[in-house]
N, C-alpha and C. Protein backbone atom coordinates (compact mmCIF):
# COMPACT_ATOMS: atom_id res chain seq x y z
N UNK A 1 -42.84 -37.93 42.49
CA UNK A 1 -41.55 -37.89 43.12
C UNK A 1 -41.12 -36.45 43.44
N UNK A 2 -41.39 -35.40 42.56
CA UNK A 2 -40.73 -34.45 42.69
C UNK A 2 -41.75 -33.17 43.48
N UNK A 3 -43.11 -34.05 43.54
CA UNK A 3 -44.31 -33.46 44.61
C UNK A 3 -43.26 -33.85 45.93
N UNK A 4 -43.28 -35.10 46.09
CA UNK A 4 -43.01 -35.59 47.65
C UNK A 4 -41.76 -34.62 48.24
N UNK A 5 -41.07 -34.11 46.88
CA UNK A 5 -39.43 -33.78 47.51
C UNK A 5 -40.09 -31.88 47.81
N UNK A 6 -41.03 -31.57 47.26
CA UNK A 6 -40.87 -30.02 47.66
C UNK A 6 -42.08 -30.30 48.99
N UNK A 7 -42.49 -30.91 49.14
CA UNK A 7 -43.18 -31.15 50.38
C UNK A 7 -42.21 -31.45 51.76
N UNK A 8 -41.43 -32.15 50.86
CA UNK A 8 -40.79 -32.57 52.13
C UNK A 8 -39.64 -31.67 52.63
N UNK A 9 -38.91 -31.02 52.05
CA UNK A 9 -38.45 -29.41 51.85
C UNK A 9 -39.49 -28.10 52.62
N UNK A 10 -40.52 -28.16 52.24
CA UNK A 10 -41.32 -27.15 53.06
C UNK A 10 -42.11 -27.52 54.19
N UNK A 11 -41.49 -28.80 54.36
CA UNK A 11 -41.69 -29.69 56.03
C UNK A 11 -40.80 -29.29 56.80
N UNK A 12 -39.73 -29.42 56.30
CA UNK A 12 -38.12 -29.17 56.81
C UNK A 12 -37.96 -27.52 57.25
N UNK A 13 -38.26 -26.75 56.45
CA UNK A 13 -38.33 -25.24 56.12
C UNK A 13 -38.84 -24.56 57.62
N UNK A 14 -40.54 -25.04 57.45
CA UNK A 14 -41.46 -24.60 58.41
C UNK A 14 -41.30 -24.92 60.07
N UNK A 15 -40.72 -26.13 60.13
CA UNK A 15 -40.10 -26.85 61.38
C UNK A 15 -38.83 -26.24 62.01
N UNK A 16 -38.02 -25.71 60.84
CA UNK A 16 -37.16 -25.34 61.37
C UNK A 16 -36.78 -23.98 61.98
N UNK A 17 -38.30 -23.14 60.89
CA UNK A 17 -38.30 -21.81 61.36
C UNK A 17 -39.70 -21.25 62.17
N UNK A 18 -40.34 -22.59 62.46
CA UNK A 18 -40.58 -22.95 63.98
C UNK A 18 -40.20 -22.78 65.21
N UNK A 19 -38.89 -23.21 65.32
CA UNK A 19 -37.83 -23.69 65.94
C UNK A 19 -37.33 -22.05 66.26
N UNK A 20 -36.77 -21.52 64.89
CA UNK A 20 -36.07 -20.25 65.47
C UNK A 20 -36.69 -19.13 64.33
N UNK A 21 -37.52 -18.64 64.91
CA UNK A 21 -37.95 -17.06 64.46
C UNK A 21 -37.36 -16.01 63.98
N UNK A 22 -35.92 -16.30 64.82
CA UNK A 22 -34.51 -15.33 65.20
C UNK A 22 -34.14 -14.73 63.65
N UNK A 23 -33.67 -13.33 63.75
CA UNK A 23 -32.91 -12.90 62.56
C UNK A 23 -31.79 -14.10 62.25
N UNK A 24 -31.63 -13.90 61.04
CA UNK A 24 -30.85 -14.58 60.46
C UNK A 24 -30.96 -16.54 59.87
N UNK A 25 -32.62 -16.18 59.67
CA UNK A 25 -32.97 -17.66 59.49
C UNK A 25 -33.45 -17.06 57.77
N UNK A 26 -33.13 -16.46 56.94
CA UNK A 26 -33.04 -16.44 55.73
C UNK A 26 -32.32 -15.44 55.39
N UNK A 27 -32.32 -15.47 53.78
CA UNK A 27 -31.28 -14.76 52.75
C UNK A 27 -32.14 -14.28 51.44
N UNK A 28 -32.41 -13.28 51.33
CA UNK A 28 -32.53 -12.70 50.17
C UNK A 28 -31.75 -11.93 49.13
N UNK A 29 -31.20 -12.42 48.30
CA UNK A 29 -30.39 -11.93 47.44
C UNK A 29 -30.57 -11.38 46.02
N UNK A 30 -29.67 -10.53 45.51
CA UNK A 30 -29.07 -10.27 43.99
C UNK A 30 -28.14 -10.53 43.42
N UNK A 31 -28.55 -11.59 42.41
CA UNK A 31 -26.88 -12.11 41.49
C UNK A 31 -26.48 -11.68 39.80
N UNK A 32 -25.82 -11.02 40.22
CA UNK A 32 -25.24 -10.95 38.43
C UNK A 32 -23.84 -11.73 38.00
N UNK A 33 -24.09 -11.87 36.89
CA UNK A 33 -22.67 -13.04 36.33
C UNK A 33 -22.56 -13.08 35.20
N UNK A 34 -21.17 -13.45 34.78
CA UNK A 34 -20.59 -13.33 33.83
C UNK A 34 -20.43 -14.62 33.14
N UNK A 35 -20.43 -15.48 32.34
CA UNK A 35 -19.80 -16.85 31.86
C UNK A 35 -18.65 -16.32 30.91
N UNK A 36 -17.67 -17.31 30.83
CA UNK A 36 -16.30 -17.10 29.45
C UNK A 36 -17.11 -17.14 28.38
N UNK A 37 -18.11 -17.60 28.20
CA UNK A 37 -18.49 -17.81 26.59
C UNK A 37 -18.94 -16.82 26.11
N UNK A 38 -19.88 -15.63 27.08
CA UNK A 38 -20.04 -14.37 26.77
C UNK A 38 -21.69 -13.75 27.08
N UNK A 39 -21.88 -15.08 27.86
CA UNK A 39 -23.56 -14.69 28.45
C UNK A 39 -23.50 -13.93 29.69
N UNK A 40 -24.66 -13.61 29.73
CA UNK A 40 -24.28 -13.10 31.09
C UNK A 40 -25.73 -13.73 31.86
N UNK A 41 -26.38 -13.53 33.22
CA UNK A 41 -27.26 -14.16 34.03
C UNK A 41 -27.34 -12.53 35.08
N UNK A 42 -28.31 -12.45 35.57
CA UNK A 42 -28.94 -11.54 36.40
C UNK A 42 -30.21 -12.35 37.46
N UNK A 43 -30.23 -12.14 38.30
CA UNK A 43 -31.01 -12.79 39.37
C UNK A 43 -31.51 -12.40 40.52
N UNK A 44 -32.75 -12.60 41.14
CA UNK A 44 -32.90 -12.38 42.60
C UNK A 44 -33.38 -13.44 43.28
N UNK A 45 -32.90 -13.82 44.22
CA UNK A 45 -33.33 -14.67 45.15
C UNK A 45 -33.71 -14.89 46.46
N UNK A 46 -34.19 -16.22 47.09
CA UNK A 46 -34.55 -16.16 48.41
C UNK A 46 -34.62 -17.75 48.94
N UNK A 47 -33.58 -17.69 50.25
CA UNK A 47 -33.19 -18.83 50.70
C UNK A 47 -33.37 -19.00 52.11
N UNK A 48 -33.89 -20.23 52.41
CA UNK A 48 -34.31 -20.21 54.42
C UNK A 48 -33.74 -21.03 54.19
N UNK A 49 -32.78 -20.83 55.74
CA UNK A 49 -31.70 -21.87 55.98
C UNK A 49 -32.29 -22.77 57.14
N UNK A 50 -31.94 -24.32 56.93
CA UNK A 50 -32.37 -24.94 57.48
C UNK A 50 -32.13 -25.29 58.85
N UNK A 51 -30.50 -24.91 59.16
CA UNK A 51 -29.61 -25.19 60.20
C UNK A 51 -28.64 -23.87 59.75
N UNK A 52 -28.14 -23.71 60.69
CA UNK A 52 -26.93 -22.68 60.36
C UNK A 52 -26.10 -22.47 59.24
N UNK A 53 -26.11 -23.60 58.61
CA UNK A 53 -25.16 -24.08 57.34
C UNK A 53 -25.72 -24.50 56.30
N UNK A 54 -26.99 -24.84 55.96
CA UNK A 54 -27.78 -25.22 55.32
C UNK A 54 -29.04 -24.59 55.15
N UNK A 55 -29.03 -24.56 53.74
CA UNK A 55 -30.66 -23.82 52.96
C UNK A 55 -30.93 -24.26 52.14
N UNK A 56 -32.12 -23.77 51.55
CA UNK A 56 -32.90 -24.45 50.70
C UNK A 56 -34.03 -23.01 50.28
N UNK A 57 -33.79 -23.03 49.05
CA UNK A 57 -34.68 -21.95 48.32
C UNK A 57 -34.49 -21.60 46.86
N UNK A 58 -34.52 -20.58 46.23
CA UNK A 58 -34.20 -21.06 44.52
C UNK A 58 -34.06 -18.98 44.40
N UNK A 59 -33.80 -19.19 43.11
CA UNK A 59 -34.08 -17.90 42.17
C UNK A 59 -35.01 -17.81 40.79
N UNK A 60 -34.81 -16.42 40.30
CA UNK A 60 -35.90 -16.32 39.25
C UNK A 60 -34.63 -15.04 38.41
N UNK A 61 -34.81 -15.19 37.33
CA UNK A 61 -33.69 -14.06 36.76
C UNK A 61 -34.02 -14.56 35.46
N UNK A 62 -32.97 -13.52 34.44
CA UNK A 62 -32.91 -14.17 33.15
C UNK A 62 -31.78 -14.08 32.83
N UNK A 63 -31.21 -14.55 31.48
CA UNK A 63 -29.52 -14.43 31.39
C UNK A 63 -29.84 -14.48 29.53
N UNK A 64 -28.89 -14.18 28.98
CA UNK A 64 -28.77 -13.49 27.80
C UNK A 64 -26.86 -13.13 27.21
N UNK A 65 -27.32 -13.29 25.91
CA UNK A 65 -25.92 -12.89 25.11
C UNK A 65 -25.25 -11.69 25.44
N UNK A 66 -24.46 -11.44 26.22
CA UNK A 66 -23.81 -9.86 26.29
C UNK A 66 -23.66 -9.12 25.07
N UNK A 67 -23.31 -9.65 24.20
CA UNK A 67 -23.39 -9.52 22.02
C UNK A 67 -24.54 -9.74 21.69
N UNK A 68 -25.20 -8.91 21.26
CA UNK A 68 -26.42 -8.90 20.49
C UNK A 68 -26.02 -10.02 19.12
N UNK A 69 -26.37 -10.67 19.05
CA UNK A 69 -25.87 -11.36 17.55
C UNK A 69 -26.91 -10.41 16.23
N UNK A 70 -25.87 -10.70 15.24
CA UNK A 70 -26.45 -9.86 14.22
C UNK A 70 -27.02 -11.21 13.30
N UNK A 71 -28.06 -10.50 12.67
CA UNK A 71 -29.05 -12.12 12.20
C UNK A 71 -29.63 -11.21 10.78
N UNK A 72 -29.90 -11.58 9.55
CA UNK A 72 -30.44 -11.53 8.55
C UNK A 72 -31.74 -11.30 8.77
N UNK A 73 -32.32 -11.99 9.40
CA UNK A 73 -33.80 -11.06 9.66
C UNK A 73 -34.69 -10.44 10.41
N UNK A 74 -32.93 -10.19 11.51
CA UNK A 74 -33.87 -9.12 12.69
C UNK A 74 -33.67 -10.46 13.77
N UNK A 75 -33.98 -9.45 14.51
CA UNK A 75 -34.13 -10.26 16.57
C UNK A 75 -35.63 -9.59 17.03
N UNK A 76 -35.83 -9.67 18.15
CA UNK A 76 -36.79 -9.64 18.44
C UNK A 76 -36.69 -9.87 20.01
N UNK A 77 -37.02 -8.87 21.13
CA UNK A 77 -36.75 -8.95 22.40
C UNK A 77 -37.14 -10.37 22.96
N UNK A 78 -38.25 -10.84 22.91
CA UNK A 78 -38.42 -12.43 23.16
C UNK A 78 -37.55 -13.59 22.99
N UNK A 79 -36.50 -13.45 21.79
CA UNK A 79 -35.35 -13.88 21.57
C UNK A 79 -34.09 -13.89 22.49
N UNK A 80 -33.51 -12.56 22.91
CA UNK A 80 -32.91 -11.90 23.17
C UNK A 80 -32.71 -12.64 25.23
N UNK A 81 -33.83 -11.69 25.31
CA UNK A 81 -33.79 -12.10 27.08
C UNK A 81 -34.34 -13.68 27.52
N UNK A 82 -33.81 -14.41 28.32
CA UNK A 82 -34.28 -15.76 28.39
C UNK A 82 -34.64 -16.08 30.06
N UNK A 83 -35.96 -16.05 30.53
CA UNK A 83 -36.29 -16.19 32.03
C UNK A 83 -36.11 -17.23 31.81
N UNK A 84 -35.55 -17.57 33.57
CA UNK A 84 -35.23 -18.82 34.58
C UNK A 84 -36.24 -19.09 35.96
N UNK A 85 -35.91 -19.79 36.29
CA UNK A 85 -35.87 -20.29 37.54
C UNK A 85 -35.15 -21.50 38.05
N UNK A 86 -34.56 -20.99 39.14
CA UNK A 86 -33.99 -22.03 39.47
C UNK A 86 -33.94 -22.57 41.09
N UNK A 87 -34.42 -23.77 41.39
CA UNK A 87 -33.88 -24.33 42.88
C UNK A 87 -32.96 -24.42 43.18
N UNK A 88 -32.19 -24.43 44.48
CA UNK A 88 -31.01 -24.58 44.31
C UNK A 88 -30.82 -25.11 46.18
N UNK A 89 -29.91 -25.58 46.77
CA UNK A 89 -29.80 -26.04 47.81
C UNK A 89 -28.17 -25.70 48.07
N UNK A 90 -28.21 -24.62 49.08
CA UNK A 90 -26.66 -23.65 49.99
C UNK A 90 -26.59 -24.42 50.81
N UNK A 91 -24.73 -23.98 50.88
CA UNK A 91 -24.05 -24.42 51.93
C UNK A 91 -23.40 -23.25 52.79
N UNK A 92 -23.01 -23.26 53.70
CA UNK A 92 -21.63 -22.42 54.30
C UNK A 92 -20.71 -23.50 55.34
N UNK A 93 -19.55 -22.96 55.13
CA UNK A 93 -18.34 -23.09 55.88
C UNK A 93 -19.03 -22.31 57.46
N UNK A 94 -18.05 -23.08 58.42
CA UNK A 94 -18.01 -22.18 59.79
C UNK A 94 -17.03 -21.43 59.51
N UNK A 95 -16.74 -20.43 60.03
CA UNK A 95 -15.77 -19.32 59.78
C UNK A 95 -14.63 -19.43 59.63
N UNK A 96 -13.84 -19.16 58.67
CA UNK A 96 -12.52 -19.29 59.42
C UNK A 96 -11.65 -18.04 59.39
N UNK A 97 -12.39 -16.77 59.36
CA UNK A 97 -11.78 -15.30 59.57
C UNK A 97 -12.94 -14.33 60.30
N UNK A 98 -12.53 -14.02 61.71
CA UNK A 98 -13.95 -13.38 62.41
C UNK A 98 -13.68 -12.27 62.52
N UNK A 99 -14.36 -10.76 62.29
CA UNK A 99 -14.06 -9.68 62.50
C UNK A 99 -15.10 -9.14 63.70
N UNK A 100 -15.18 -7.89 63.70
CA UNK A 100 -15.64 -7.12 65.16
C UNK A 100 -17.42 -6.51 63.94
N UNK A 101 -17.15 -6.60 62.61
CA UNK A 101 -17.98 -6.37 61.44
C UNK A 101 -18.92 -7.71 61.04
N UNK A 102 -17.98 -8.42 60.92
CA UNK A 102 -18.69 -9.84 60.15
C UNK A 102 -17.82 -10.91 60.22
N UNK A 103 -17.65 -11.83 59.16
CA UNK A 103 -17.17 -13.03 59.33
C UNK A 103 -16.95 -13.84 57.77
N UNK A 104 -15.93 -14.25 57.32
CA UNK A 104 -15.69 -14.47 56.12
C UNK A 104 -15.80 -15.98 56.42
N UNK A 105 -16.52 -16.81 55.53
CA UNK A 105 -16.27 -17.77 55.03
C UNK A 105 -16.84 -18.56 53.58
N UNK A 106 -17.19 -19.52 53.48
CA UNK A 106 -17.11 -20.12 51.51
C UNK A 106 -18.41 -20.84 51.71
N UNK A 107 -19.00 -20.28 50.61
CA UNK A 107 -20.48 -20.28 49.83
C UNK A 107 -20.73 -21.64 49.07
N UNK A 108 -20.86 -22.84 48.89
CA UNK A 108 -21.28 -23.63 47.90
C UNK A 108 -22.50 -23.75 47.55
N UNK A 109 -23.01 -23.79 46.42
CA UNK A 109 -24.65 -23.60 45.96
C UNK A 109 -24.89 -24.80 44.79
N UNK A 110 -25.74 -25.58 44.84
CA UNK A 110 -25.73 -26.73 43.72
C UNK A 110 -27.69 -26.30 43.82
N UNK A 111 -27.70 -26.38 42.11
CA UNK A 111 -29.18 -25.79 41.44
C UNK A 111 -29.49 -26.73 40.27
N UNK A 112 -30.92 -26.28 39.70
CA UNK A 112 -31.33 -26.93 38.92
C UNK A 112 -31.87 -26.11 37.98
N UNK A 113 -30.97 -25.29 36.87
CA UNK A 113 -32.41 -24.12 36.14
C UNK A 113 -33.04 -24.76 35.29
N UNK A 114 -34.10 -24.25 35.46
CA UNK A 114 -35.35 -24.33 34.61
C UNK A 114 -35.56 -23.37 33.65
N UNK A 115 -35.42 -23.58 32.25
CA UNK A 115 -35.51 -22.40 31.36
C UNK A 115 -37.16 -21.93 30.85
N UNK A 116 -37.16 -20.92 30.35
CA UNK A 116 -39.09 -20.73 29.96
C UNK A 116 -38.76 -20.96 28.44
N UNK A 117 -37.43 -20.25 27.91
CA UNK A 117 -37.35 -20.06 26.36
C UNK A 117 -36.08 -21.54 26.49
N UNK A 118 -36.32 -22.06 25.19
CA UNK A 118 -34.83 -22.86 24.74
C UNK A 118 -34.83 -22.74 23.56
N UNK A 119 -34.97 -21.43 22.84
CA UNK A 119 -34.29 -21.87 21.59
C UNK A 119 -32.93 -20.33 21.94
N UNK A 120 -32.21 -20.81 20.83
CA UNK A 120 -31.28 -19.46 20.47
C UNK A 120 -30.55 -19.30 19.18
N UNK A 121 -29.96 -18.38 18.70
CA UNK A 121 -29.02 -17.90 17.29
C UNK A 121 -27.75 -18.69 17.44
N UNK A 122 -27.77 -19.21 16.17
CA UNK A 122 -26.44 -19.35 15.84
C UNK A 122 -25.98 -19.61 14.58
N UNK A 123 -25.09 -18.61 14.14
CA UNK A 123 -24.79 -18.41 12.76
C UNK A 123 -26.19 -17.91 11.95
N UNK A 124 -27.01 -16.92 12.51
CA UNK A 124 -28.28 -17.18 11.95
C UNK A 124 -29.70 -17.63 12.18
N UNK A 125 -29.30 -19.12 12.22
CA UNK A 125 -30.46 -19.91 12.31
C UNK A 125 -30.84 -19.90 13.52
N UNK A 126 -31.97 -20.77 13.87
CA UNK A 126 -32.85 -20.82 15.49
C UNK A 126 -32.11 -22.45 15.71
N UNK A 127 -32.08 -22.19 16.88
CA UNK A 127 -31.48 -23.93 17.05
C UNK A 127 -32.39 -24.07 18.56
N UNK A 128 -32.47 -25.02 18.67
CA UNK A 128 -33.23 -25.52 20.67
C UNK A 128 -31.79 -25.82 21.75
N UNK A 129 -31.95 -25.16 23.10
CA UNK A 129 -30.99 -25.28 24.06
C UNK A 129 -32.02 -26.83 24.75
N UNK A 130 -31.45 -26.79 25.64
CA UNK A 130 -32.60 -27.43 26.68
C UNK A 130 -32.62 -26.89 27.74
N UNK A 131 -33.88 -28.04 28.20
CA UNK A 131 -34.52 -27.23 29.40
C UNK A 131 -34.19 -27.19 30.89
N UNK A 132 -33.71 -27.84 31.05
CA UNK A 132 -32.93 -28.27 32.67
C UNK A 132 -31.16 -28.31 32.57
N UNK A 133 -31.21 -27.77 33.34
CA UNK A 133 -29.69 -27.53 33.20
C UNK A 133 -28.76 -27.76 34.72
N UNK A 134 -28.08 -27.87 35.15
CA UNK A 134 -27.60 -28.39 36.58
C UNK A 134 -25.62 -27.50 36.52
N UNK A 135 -25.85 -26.88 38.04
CA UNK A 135 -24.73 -26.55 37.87
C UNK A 135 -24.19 -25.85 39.21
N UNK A 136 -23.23 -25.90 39.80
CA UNK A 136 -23.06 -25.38 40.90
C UNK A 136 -22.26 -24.33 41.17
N UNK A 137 -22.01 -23.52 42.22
CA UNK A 137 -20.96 -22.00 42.70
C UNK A 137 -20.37 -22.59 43.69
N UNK A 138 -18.97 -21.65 43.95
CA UNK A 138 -18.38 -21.80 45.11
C UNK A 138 -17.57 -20.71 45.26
N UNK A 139 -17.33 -20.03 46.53
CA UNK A 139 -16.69 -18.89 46.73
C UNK A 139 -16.67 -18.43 48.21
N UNK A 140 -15.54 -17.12 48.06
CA UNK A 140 -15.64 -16.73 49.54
C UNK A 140 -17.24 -15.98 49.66
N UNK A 141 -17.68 -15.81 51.06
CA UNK A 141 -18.67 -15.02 51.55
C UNK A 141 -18.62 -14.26 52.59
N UNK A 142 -18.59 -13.03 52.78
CA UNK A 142 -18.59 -12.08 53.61
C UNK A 142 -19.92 -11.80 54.39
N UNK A 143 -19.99 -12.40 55.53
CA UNK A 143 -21.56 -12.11 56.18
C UNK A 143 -21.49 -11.45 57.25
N UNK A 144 -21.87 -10.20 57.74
CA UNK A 144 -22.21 -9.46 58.56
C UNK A 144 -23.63 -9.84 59.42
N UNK A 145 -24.22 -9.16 60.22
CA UNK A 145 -25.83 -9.31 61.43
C UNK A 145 -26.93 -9.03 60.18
N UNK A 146 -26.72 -8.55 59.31
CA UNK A 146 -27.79 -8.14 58.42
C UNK A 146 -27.49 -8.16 56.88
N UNK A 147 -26.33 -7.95 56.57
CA UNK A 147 -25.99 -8.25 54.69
C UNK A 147 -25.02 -9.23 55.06
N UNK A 148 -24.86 -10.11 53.16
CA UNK A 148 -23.79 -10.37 53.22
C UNK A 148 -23.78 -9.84 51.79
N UNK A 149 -22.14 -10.62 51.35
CA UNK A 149 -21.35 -10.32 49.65
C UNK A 149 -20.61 -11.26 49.47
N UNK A 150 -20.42 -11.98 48.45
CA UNK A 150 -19.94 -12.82 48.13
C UNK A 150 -19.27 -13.04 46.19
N UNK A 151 -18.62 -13.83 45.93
CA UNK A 151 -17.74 -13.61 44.75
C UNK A 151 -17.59 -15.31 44.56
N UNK A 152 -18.23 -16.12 43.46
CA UNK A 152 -18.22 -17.21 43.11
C UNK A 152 -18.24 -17.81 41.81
N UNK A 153 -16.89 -18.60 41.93
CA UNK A 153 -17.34 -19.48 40.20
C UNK A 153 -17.97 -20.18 40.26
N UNK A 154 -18.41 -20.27 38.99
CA UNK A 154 -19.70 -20.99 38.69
C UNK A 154 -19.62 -22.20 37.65
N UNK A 155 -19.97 -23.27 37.24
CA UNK A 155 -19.91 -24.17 36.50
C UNK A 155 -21.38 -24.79 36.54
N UNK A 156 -21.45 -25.16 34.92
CA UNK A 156 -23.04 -25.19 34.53
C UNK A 156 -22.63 -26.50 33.47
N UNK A 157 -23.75 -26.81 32.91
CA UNK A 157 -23.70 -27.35 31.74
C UNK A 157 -24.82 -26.88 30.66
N UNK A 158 -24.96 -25.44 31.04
CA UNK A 158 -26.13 -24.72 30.49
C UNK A 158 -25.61 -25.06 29.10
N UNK A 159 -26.00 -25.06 28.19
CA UNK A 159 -25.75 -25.12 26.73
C UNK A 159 -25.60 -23.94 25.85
N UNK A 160 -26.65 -22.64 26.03
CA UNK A 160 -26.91 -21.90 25.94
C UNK A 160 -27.17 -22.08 23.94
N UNK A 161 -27.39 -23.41 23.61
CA UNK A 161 -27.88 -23.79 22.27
C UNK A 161 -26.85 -23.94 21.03
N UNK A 162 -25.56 -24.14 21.85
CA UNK A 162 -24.69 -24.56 21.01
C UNK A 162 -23.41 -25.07 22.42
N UNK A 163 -22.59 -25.75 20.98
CA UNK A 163 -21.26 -26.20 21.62
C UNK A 163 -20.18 -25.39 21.67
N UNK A 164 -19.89 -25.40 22.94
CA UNK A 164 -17.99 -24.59 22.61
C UNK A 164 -17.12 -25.22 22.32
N UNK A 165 -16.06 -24.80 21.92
CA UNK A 165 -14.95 -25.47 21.17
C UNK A 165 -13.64 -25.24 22.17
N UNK A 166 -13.05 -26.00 22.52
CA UNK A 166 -11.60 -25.61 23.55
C UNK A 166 -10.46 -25.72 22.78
N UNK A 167 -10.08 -25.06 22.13
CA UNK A 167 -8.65 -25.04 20.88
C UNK A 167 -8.01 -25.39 21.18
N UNK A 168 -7.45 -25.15 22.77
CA UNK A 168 -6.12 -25.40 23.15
C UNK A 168 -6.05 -27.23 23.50
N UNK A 169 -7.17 -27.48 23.89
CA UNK A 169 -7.40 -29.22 23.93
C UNK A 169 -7.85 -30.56 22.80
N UNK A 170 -8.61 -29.41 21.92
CA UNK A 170 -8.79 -29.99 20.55
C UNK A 170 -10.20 -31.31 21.03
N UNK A 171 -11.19 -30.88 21.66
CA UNK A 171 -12.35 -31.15 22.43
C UNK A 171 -13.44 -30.17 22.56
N UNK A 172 -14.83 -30.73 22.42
CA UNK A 172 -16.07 -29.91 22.85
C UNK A 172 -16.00 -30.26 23.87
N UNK A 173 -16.43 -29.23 24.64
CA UNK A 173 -17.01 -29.22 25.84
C UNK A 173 -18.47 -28.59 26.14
N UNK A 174 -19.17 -29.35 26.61
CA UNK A 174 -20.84 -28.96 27.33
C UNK A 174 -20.85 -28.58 28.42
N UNK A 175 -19.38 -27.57 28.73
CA UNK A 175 -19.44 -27.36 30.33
C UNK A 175 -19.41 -25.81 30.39
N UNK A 176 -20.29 -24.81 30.97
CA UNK A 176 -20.31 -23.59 30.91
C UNK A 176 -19.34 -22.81 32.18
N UNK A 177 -18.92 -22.13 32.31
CA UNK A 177 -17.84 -21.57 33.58
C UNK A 177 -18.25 -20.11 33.82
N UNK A 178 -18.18 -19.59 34.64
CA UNK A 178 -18.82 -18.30 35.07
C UNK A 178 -18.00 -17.42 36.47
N UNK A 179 -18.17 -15.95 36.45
CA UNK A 179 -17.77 -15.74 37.57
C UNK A 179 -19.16 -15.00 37.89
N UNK A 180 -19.83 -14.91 39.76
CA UNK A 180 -20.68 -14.55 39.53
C UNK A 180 -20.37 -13.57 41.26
N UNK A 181 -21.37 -12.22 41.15
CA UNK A 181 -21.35 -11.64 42.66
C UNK A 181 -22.39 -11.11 43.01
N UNK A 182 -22.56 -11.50 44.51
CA UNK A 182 -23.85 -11.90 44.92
C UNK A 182 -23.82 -10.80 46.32
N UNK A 183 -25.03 -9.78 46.61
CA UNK A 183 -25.14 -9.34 47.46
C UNK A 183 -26.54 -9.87 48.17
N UNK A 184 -26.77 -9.75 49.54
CA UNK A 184 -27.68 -10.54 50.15
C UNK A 184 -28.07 -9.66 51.28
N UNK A 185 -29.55 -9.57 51.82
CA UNK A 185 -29.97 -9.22 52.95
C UNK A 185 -30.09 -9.84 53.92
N UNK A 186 -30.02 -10.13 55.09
CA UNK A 186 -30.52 -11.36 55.85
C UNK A 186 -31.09 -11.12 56.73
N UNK A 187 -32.49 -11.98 56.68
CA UNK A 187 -33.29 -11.17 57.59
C UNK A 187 -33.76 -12.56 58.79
């Protein structure tokens, strides 16, 4: 199933940039981000758009505790940093602010990460995250003939190997929140 779907994705891909050769039929980017809980994510990516408004491509990054946690018998960099990858399938808005520079409009991105490590600290001990995680962005985007920039929250259900606690609701939640900013080449 999941042969047929990247086949059929790099059917779509090749046909379309078939079709148009032209600058501006992909996106290569850098993302760094923040979550409330206190991780952070770093990334680079690369996306061919299928139609003007639509892409299809993924990233590779890792993301990690901004707090080193302190542990009884030591950490160990393998611990510490956690590679990804992730697919992910973009959107854009048609414009709705045009300048003589570029053109502002809103980014939606829905992904699938794939983790290499799932375990992590807590209170100590080693506990297991998991491995697939699903979660999407949305934000304004600033795109110019050759870069863009963009500024997006993010919502995950990454786990990151434990539960958060919401005090003010008196509920766990398995839902991760993020702000993330993204610069891009487009070539």
């Amino acid at each position: 199933m999941i042969r047929c779907l990247f086949i059929t994705i790099f059917l779509l891909c090749r046909l379309q940039l078939s079709h148009a050769e032209a600058k501006g039929s992909g996106l290569f980017s850098v993302e760094a981000g923040i979550y409330y809980e206190g991780y952070y994510q770093l990334g680079i990516g690369m996306h061919y758009m299928l139609c003007q408004y639509v892409g299809v491509g993924g990233e590779c990054g890792i993301w990690s505790n901004a707090i080193l946690p302190e542990l009884e018998d030591g950490f160990d960099d393998s611990d510490i940093l956690r590679p990804f990858i992730r697919p992910s399938l973009v959107a854009y808005t048609p414009y709705f602010k045009k300048w003589k520079q570029g053109e502002l409009n809103f980014r939606a991105e829905t992904s699938c990460m794939i983790n290499a490590t799932v375990s992590n600290y807590v209170e100590g001990k080693r506990i297991h995250s998991r491995i697939f995680s699903f979660g999407g962005e949305l934000g304004p985007n600033f795109r110019s003939d050759s870069w863009s920039i963009g500024i997006a929250y993010c919502i995950s259900n990454l786990d990151f190997g434990k539960e958060r606690s919401n005090s003010r609701k008196g509920f766990r939640s398995k839902i991760a929140q993020g702000l993330f900013l993204r610069f891009g080449y487009i070539f």
